[in-house]
Structure formats: C-alpha cells, structure tokens
Protein backbone atom coordinates (compact mmCIF):
# COMPACT_ATOMS: atom_id res chain seq x y z
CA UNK A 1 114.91 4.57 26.88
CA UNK A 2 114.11 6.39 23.40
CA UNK A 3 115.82 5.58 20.09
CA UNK A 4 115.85 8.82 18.05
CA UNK A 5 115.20 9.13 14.19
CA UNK A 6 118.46 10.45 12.46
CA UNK A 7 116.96 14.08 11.83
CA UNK A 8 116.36 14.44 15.42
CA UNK A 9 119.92 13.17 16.11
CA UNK A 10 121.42 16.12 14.20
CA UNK A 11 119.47 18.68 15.77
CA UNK A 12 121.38 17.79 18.84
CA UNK A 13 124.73 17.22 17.54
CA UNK A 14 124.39 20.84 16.16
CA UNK A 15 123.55 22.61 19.42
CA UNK A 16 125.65 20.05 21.76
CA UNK A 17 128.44 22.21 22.32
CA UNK A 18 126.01 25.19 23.32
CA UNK A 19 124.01 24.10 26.36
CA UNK A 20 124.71 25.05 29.27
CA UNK A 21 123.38 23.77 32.65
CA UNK A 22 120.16 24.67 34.75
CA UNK A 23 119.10 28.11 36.29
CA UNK A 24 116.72 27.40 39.49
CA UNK A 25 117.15 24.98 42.53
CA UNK A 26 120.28 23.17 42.88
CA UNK A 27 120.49 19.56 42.21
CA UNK A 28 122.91 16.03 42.66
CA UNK A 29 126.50 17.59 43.06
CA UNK A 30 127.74 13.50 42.43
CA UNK A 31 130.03 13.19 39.42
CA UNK A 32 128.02 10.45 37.98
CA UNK A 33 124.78 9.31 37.13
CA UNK A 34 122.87 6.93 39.41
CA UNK A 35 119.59 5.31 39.19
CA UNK A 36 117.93 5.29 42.03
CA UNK A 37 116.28 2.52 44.25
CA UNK A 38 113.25 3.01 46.59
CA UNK A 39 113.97 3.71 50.35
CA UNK A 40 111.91 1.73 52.98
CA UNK A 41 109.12 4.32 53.41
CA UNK A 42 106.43 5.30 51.01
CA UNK A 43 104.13 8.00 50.27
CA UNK A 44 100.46 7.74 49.51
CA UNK A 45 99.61 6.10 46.29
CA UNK A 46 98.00 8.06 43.61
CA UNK A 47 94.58 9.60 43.85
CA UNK A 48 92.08 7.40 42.00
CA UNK A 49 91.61 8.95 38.52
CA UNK A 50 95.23 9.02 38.45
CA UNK A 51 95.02 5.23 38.47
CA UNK A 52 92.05 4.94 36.23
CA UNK A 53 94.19 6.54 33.78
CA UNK A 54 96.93 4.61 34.71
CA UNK A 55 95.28 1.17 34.55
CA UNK A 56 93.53 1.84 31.22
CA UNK A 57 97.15 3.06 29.64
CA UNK A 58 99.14 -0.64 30.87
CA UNK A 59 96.78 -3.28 29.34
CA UNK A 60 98.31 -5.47 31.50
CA UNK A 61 102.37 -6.18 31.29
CA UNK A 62 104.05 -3.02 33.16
CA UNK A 63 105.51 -0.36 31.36
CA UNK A 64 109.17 0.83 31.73
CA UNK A 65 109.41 4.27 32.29
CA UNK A 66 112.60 6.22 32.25
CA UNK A 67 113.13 9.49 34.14
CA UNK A 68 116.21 11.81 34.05
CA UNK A 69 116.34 14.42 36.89
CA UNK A 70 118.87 16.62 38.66
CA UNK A 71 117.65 16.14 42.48
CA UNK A 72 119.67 16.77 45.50
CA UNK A 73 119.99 13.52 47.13
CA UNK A 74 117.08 13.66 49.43
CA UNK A 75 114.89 14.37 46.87
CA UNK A 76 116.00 12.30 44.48
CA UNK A 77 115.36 9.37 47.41
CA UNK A 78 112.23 11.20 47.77
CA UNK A 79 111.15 11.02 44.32
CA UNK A 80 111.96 7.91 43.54
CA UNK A 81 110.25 6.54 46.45
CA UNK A 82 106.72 8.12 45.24
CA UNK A 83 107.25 6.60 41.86
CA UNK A 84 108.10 3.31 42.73
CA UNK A 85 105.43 3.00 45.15
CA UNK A 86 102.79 4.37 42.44
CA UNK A 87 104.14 2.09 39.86
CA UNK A 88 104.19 -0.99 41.84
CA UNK A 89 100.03 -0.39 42.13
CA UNK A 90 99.75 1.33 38.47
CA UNK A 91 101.27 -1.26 36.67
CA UNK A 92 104.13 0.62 35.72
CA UNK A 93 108.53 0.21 36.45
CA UNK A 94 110.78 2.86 36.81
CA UNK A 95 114.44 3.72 35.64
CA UNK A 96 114.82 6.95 37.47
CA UNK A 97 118.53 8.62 36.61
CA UNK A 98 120.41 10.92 38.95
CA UNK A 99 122.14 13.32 36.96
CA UNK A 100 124.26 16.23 38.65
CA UNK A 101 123.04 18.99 38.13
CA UNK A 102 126.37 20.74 36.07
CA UNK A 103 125.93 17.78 33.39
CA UNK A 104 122.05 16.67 32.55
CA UNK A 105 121.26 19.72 29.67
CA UNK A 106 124.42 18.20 28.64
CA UNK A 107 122.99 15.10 28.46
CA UNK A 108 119.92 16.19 26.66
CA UNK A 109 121.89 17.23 23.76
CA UNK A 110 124.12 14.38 24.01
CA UNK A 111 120.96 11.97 23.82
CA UNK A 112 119.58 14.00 20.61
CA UNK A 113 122.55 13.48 18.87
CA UNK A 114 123.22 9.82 20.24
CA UNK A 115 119.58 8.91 19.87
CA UNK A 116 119.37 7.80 23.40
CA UNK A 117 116.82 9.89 25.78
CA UNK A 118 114.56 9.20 28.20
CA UNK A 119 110.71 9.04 28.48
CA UNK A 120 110.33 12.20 30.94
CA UNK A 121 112.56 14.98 31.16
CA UNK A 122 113.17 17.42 34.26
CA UNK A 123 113.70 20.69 32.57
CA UNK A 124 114.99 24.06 34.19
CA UNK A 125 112.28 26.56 33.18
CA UNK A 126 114.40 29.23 31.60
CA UNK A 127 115.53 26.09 29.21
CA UNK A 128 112.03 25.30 27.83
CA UNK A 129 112.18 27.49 24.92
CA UNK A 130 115.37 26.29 23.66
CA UNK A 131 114.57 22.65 23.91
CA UNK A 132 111.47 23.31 22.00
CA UNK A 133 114.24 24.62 19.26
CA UNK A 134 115.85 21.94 19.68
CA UNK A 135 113.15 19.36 18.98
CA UNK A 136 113.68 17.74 22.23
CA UNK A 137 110.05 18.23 23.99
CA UNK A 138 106.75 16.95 22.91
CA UNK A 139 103.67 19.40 23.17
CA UNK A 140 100.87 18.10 25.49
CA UNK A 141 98.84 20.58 25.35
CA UNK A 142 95.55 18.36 24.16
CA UNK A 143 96.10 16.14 27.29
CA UNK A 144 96.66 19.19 29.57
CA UNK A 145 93.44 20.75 28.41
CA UNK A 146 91.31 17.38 28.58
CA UNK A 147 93.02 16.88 32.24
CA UNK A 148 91.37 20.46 32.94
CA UNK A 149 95.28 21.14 34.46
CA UNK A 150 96.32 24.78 32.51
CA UNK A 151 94.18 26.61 35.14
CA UNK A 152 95.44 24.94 38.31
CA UNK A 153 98.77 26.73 38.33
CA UNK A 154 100.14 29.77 38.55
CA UNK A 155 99.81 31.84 34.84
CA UNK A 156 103.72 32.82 35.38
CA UNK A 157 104.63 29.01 35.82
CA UNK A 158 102.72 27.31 33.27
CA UNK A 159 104.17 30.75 30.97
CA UNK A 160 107.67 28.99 31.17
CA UNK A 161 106.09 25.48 29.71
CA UNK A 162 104.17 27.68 26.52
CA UNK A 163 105.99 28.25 23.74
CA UNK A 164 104.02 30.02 20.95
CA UNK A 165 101.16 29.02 22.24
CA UNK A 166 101.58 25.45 22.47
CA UNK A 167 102.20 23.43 26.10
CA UNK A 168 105.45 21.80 26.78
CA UNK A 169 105.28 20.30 29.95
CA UNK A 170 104.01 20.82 33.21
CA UNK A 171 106.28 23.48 36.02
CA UNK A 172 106.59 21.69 39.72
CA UNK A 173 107.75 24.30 41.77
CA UNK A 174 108.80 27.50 42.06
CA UNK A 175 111.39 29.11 43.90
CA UNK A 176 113.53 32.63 44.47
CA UNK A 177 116.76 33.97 46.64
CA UNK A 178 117.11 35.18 49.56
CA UNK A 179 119.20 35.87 52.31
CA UNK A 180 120.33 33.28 55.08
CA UNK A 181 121.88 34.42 58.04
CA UNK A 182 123.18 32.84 61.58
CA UNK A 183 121.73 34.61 64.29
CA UNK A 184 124.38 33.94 66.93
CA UNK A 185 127.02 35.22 64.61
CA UNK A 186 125.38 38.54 64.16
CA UNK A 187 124.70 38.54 67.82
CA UNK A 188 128.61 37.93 68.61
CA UNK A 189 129.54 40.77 66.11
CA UNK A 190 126.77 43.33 67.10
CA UNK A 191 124.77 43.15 64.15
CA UNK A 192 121.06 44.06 63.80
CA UNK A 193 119.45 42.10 60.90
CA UNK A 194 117.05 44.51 60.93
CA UNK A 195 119.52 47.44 59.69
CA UNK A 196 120.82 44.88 56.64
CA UNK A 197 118.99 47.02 53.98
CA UNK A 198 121.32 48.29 51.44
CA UNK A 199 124.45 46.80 49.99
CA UNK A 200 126.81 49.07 51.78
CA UNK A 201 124.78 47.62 54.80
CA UNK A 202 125.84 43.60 53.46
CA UNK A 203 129.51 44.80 52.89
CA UNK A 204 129.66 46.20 56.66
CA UNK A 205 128.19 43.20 57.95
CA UNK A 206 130.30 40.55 55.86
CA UNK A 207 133.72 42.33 56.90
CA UNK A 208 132.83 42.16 60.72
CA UNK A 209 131.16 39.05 60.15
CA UNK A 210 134.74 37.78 58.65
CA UNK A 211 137.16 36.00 61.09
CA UNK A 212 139.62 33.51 60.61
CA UNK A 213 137.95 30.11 58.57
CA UNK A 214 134.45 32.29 58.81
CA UNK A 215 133.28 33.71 56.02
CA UNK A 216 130.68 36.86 56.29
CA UNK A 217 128.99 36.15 52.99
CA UNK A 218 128.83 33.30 50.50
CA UNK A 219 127.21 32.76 46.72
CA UNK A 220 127.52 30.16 44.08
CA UNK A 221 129.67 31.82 41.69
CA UNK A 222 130.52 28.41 39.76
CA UNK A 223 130.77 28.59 36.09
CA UNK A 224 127.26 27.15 35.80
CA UNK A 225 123.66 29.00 35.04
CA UNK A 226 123.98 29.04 39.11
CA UNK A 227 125.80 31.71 39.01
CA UNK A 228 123.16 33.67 37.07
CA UNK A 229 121.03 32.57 38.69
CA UNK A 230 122.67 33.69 42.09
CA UNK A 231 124.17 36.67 39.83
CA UNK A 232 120.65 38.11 38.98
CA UNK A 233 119.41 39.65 42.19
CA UNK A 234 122.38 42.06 42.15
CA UNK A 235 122.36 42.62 38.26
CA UNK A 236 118.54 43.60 38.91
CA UNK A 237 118.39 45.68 42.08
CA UNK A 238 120.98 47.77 39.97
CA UNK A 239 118.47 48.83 37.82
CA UNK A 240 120.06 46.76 35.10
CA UNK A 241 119.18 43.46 33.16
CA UNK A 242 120.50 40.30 31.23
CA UNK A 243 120.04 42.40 28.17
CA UNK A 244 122.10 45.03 29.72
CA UNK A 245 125.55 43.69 31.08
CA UNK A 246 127.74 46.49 29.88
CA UNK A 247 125.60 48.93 31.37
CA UNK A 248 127.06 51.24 34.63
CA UNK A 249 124.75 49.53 36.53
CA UNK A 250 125.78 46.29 36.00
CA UNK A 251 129.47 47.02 36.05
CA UNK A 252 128.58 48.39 39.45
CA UNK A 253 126.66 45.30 40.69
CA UNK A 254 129.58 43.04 39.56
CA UNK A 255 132.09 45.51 41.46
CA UNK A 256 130.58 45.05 44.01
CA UNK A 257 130.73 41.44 44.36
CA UNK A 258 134.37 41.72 43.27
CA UNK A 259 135.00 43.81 46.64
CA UNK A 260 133.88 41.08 48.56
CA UNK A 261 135.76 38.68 46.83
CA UNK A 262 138.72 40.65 46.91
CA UNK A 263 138.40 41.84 50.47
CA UNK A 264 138.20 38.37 51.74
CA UNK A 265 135.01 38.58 52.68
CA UNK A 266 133.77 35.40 50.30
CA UNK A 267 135.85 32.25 50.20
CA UNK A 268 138.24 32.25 46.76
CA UNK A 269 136.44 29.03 46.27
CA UNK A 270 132.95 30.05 45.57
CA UNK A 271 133.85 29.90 41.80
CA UNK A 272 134.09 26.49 42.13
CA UNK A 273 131.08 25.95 44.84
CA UNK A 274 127.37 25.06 43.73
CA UNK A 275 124.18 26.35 46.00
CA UNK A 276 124.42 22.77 47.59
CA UNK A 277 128.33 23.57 48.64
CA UNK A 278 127.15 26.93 49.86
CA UNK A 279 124.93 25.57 51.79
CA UNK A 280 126.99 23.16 53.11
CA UNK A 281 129.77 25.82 54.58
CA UNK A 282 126.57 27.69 55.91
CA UNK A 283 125.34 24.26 57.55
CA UNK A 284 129.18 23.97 59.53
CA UNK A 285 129.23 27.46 60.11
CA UNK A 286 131.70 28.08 57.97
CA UNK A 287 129.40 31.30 56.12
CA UNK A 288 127.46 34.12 57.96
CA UNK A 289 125.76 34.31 55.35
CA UNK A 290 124.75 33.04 52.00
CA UNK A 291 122.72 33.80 48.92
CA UNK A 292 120.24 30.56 48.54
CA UNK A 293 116.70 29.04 48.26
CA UNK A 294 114.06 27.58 50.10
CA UNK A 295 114.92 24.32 49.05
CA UNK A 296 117.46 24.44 51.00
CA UNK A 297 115.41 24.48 54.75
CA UNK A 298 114.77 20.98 55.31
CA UNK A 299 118.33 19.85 54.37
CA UNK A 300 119.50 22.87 57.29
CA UNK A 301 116.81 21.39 59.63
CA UNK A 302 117.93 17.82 59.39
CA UNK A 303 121.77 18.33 59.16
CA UNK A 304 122.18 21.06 61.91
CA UNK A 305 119.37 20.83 64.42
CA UNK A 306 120.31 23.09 66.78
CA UNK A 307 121.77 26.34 64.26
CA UNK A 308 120.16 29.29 65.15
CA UNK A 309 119.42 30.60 61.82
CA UNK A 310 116.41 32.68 59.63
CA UNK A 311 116.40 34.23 55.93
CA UNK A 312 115.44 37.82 55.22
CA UNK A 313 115.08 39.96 51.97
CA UNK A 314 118.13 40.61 50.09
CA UNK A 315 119.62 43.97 50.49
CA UNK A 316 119.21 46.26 47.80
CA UNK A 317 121.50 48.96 45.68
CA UNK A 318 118.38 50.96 43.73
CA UNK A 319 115.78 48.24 43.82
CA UNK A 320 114.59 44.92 45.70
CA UNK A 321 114.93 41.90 43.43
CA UNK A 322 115.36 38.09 43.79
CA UNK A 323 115.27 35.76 40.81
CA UNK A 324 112.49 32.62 39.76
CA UNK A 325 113.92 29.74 39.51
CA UNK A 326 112.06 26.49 39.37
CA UNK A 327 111.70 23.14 37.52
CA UNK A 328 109.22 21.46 35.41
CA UNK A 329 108.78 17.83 33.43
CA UNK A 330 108.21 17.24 29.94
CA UNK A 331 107.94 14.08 28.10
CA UNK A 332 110.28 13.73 25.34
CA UNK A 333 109.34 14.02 21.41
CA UNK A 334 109.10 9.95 20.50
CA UNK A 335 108.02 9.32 23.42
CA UNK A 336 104.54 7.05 23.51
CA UNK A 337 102.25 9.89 24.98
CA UNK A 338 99.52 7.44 25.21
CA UNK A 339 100.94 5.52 27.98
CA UNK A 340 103.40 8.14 29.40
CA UNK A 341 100.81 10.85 30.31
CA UNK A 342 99.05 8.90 33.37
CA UNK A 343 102.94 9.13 34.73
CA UNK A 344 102.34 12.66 34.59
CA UNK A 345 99.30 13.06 35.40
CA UNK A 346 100.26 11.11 38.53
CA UNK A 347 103.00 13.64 39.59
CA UNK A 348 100.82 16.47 39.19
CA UNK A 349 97.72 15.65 40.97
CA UNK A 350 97.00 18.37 43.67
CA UNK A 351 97.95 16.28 46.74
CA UNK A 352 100.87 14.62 45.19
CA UNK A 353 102.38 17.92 44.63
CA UNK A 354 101.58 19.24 47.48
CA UNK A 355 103.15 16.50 49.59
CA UNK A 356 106.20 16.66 47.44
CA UNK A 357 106.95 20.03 47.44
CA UNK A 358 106.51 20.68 51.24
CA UNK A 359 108.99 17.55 52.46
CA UNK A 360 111.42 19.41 49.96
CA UNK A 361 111.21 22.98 51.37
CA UNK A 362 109.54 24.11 47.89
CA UNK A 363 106.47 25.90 46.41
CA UNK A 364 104.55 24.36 44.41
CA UNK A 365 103.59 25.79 40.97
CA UNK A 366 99.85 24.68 41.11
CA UNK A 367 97.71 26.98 42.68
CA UNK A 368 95.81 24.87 44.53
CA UNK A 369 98.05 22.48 45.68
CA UNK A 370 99.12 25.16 48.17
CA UNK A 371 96.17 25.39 50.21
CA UNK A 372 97.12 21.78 51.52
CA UNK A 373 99.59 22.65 54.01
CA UNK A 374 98.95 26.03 56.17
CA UNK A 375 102.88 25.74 57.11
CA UNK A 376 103.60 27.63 53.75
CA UNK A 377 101.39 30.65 54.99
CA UNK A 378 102.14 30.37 58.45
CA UNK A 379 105.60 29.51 58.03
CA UNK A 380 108.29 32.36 58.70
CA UNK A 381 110.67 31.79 56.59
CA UNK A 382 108.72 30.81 53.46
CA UNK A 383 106.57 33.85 53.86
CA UNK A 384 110.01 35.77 52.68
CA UNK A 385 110.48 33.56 49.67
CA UNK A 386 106.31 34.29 48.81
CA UNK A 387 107.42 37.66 49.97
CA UNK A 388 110.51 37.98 46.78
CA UNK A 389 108.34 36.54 44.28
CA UNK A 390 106.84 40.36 43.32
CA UNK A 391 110.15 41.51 42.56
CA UNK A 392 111.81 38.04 41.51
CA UNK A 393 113.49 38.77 37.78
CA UNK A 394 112.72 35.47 35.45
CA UNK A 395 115.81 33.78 33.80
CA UNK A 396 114.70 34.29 30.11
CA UNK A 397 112.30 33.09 28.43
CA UNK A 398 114.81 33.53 25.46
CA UNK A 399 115.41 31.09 22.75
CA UNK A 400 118.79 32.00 22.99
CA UNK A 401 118.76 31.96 26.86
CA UNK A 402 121.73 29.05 27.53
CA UNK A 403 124.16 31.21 25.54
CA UNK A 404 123.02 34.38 27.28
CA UNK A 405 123.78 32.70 30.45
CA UNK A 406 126.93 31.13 29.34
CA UNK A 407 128.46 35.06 28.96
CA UNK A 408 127.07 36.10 32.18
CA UNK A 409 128.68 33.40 34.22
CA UNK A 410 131.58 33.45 32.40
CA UNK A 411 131.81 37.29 33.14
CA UNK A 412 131.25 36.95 36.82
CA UNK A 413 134.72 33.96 36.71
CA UNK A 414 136.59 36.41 34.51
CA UNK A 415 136.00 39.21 36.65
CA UNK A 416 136.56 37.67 40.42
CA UNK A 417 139.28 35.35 38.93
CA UNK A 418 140.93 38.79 37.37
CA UNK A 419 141.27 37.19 34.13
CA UNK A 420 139.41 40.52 32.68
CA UNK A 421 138.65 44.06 34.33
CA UNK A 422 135.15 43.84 35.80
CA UNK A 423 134.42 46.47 32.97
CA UNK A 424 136.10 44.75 30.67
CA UNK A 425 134.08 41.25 31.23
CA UNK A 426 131.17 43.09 31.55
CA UNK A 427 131.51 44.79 28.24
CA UNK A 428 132.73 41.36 26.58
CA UNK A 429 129.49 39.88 27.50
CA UNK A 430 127.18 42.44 26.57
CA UNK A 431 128.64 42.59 22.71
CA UNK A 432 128.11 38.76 22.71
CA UNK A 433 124.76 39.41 24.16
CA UNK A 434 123.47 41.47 21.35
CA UNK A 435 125.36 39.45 18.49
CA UNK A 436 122.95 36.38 20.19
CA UNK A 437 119.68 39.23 20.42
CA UNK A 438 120.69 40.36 16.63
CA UNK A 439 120.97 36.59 15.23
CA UNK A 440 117.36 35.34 16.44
C-alpha cells in the first residue's frame, strides 16, 4: 500500500465529501471490504513478453502489489484467480481488495487524504477526469506508447483514460443498457416483445405484466451514479441531456418513471436496490422486466438455468438511447511505475482480456481482443448490447462529472420518494448543474 506526501493528502481531504460512486457495471453489493483469495482453478498464465517484462521488473524477491476493485463476486473470484496464478510464475504477490461498489470512490478520496492507497486503481470511466483533478492517477502514457497499446482499443474507450492529452490508464470493458425480459411472462399476459417500441408500449406491458409479488418493470434507482446511469437512457431518448435536467423533456422522462413508480408497476424499493439487486428479483422472477447490462448474463445463466429469458432494445419516447458504462485501471500517482506496469501490461494483453471479459458477460475495450471469441458476434443477446452502443449517451467526461451525477440521482429519489414535484427536482438540479458548468 502507498504512503502519500502531505500535499497529496489535502487534495483529497478537500474533495472527500464530493465523490460520489461509479457509473457503469455494477460491482460487490457486501458492506465491507474483503481481500480476496484464489479459487482452485486457474486461467492461463501470461503471454510471454508479458513475463519478460515481468521478470526483468522483480530482480528477484516478489513484489507486493495492491489492487482495489469493485467486482461482483464472481468476478472478483475471477480476477483474483488470474492474478494470483500470474504472480505466482511472475514473481509477483497480490493484495487484491473487494470494495462495494457504493463505497470505493469513497475510498479513493479517503486514501488521498489518509495517505493510504493502493498500487492499481479500478476506475469508473466517467470518473477519470476528476481523479486526474484530484491528483490521484499517474499518466502512463510513455509506457502505453512503447507497449504499442493506444491503437489496440477502441478510440471512444481509450478517450475516457486521456485527459488533455495525456494517458491515464488503460479502459477494460465496455458496456450499455438494455432491456431484459421473461418470455413466459409475456407469453402468460399476451404480450408481443416485438410491439415493445415506445414508452407508452413499456407502461402497457409493465401494468399487465404486474400481479401480486410480480413486478412488470424494474431499475436501479438507488441514490448512487447507478441511477444515472440507469436514469440516462430515458433522460436521452427524450431528446434531453445531463446538461439539460430542467428541460420539458426531461421533466417528461422523469414523469414517466414516476408513473410507474406510482402505479405500482416498480417495487417502492428500487430506491434502495443496486443493478445486482435488480437482477436478483429478475433471477426469482420477481421482475418482468428490468433495465440492466450484459454483465449480468452469466450470473442469469448460472443462477437460473432453466428461465426463459432474452434482452431487446429499450423502448423509446423521441429517440433510441442506452448509456456507456465501463471500467478501466490506473496505477496510482507514487506508485513505482517501473515495477507496476508489467502488472498491467499483464491484464491487458489481447488474450487475457479476451478471456476475462467473455467468462464475465462483457466487451472488451481492445479492439482486437474481440476477434477471440466468435460467441460475441454470433451471440444473440450481445449482438443487442453491440447493437445500443451507436446510440449509447457517455456519462461525462466532465471534470465536474461526480457532482453532476450527485443532482441527477438525487432528483430521481426526490421525485419517486415525493420529497419534491418531479418539476420541482428537476429544476433544483438543473440550477445546481449550471452553478457546477459556470464554476469550471
């Protein structure tokens, strides 16, 4: 773990109270930290310039390595299983940290101000430009250009690590929303997933859908950057933006959300629920249907088997729109980049992230790494998360983005809690919006 100089320490303790949580994925929904031990099976061990690097960087004793992350349990079993099982052959030992996903930017600015981080950072992408800000990411730009990497992923991924021109770190995956549905509850209430176009459409369907413990339509509406996240799809097929909360069009986008909630149609409780607790009522069939990602997949494949289930485009108001999501790692400023890069380098080798990403259900962000697997072409249900990316709306990039986000959530709980008018919370966050916009 890092020590911090004292200037870097008070960078955090001034922006501690302002971070919010991430935007894309959905990660540990413990309410602790853990550090996470190998599972019996391993992966392949690195390709071999991986491990030239790697042996050249140890000079013998292994290095300790500390990771923080946000991973769903399966992935966070995954993950540390690949590491462990490189490091034990790379001379190198890792502390890998669960975090849940609600708490680790917390932790970030928390460690800036304590002095405490780790080596390697998992960072939401809309959150890269404010930890540059911050101080709290080192650029690696000169190692990402000698590795020959910038051109191996996609220009809108590795956009989210460059701030200014400089590289931060290096994006993972990539992911959007879309809609799941059970098929054999639209077949016992007569519905046609085909006709689900419009958002009239989604309200029909979620009321008949809608039957005693049943639910006809879920969304994480937590008080987290889920919720914006999960928020943005409907704020953009409006015709509005994050720029543009107190617009008609994004009063009418939360309205209609409200209806649902109000009608009955979405549990009370999804202002408390994260994507993984959606998911979780969708898995016992307690939702028809739910707003969520393709990470999601393999953890409905292994828990329910037999649920007859697919994904299709969300329905639109004026436009189709999803939102990118999607994760990267950066190693933190102090850190030694000397020996922390072959780590990296490690991770994002083509076939290591190709592996990775298809036993979690996601894409990955380099290119090439996708030609690996045919599943992700051939596969029906990723083909409509490839499908949303064209009309996916990115969470920032914006300095100022975890404050931005912070109104927007808080304006969809004020407005389905009743605390505010939806116009009202609407309006609230848009003057807060441009007091943030005016101040950069």
């Amino acid at each position: 773990m890092l020590k911090l100089p004292k200037t870097m320490m008070a960078v955090g303790m001034a922006f501690v109270m302002f971070v919010t949580t991430g935007c894309g994925g959905s990660g540990a929904s413990s309410s602790a930290a853990t550090s996470g031990g190998a599972p019996e099976s391993t992966p392949e061990s690195a390709p071999a310039e991986a491990q030239d690097t790697a042996q050249n960087a140890t000079g013998g004793d292994a290095i300790e390595v500390e990771i923080w992350e946000y991973f769903p349990d399966n992935e966070h079993e995954y993950f540390t299983n690949m590491m462990e099982a490189w490091g034990e052959k790379n001379g190198y030992k890792f502390n890998i940290v669960q975090y849940p996903y609600a708490d680790l930017n917390k932790q970030y600015t928390l460690g800036l101000a304590s002095g405490e981080l780790p080596d390697i950072a998992m960072i939401n992408n809309c959150d890269n430009e404010s930890f540059v800000d911050m101080g709290l990411l080192q650029d690696i730009t000169a190692q990402i250009e000698e590795a020959g990497l910038k051109d191996k992923f996609y220009e809108s991924s590795m956009n989210t690590t460059t701030i200014d021109g400089k590289i931060y770190g290096l994006p993972y995956n990539s992911n959007d929303l879309a809609l799941f549905y059970d098929i054999d509850q639209f077949e016992a209430a007569g519905i046609d997933a085909e006709n689900l176009k419009t958002w009239d459409d989604l309200e029909e369907a979620a009321g008949k859908l809608t039957s005693g413990n049943t639910y006809g339509f879920s969304m994480s509406l937590i008080g987290t950057d889920e919720a914006t996240f999960q928020f943005f799809p409907f704020l953009y097929s409006s015709g509005a933006d994050m720029y543009s909360m107190g617009s008609d069009e994004a009063i009418e986008a939360m309205q209609f959300l409200k209806d649902l909630y109000d009608d009955g149609f979405m549990s009370s409780e999804v202002i408390n629920q994260g994507q993984m607790d959606i998911n979780e009522q969708f898995v016992q069939g307690n939702v028809a249907m739910m707003v969520n990602g393709p990470w999601e997949i393999p953890i409905i494949k292994e828990e329910a088997p037999d649920k007859n289930w697919s994904v299709m485009p969300i329905p639109i108001k004026e436009q189709q729109a999803s939102a990118l999501g999607g994760e990267g790692f950066s190693i933190v400023s102090g850190a030694d980049v000397d020996k922390i890069w072959p780590v990296m380098a490690y991770m994002f080798e083509k076939e290591t992230l190709a592996d990775w990403c298809y036993a979690m259900g996601k894409i990955p962000s380099r290119s090439d790494a996708v030609d690996c697997y045919p599943g992700w072409s051939e596969d029906p249900l990723m083909q409509v998360f490839f499908g949303q990316f064209e009309y996916a709306a990115t969470l920032g990039p914006d300095a100022k983005w975890p404050e931005i986000s912070k109104h927007i959530y808080s304006a969809c709980q004020a407005a389905m809690t009743g605390q505010k008018s939806v116009e009202d919370a609407c309006k609230e966050a848009q003057t807060k919006i441009d007091e943030l916009v005016a101040s950069k």
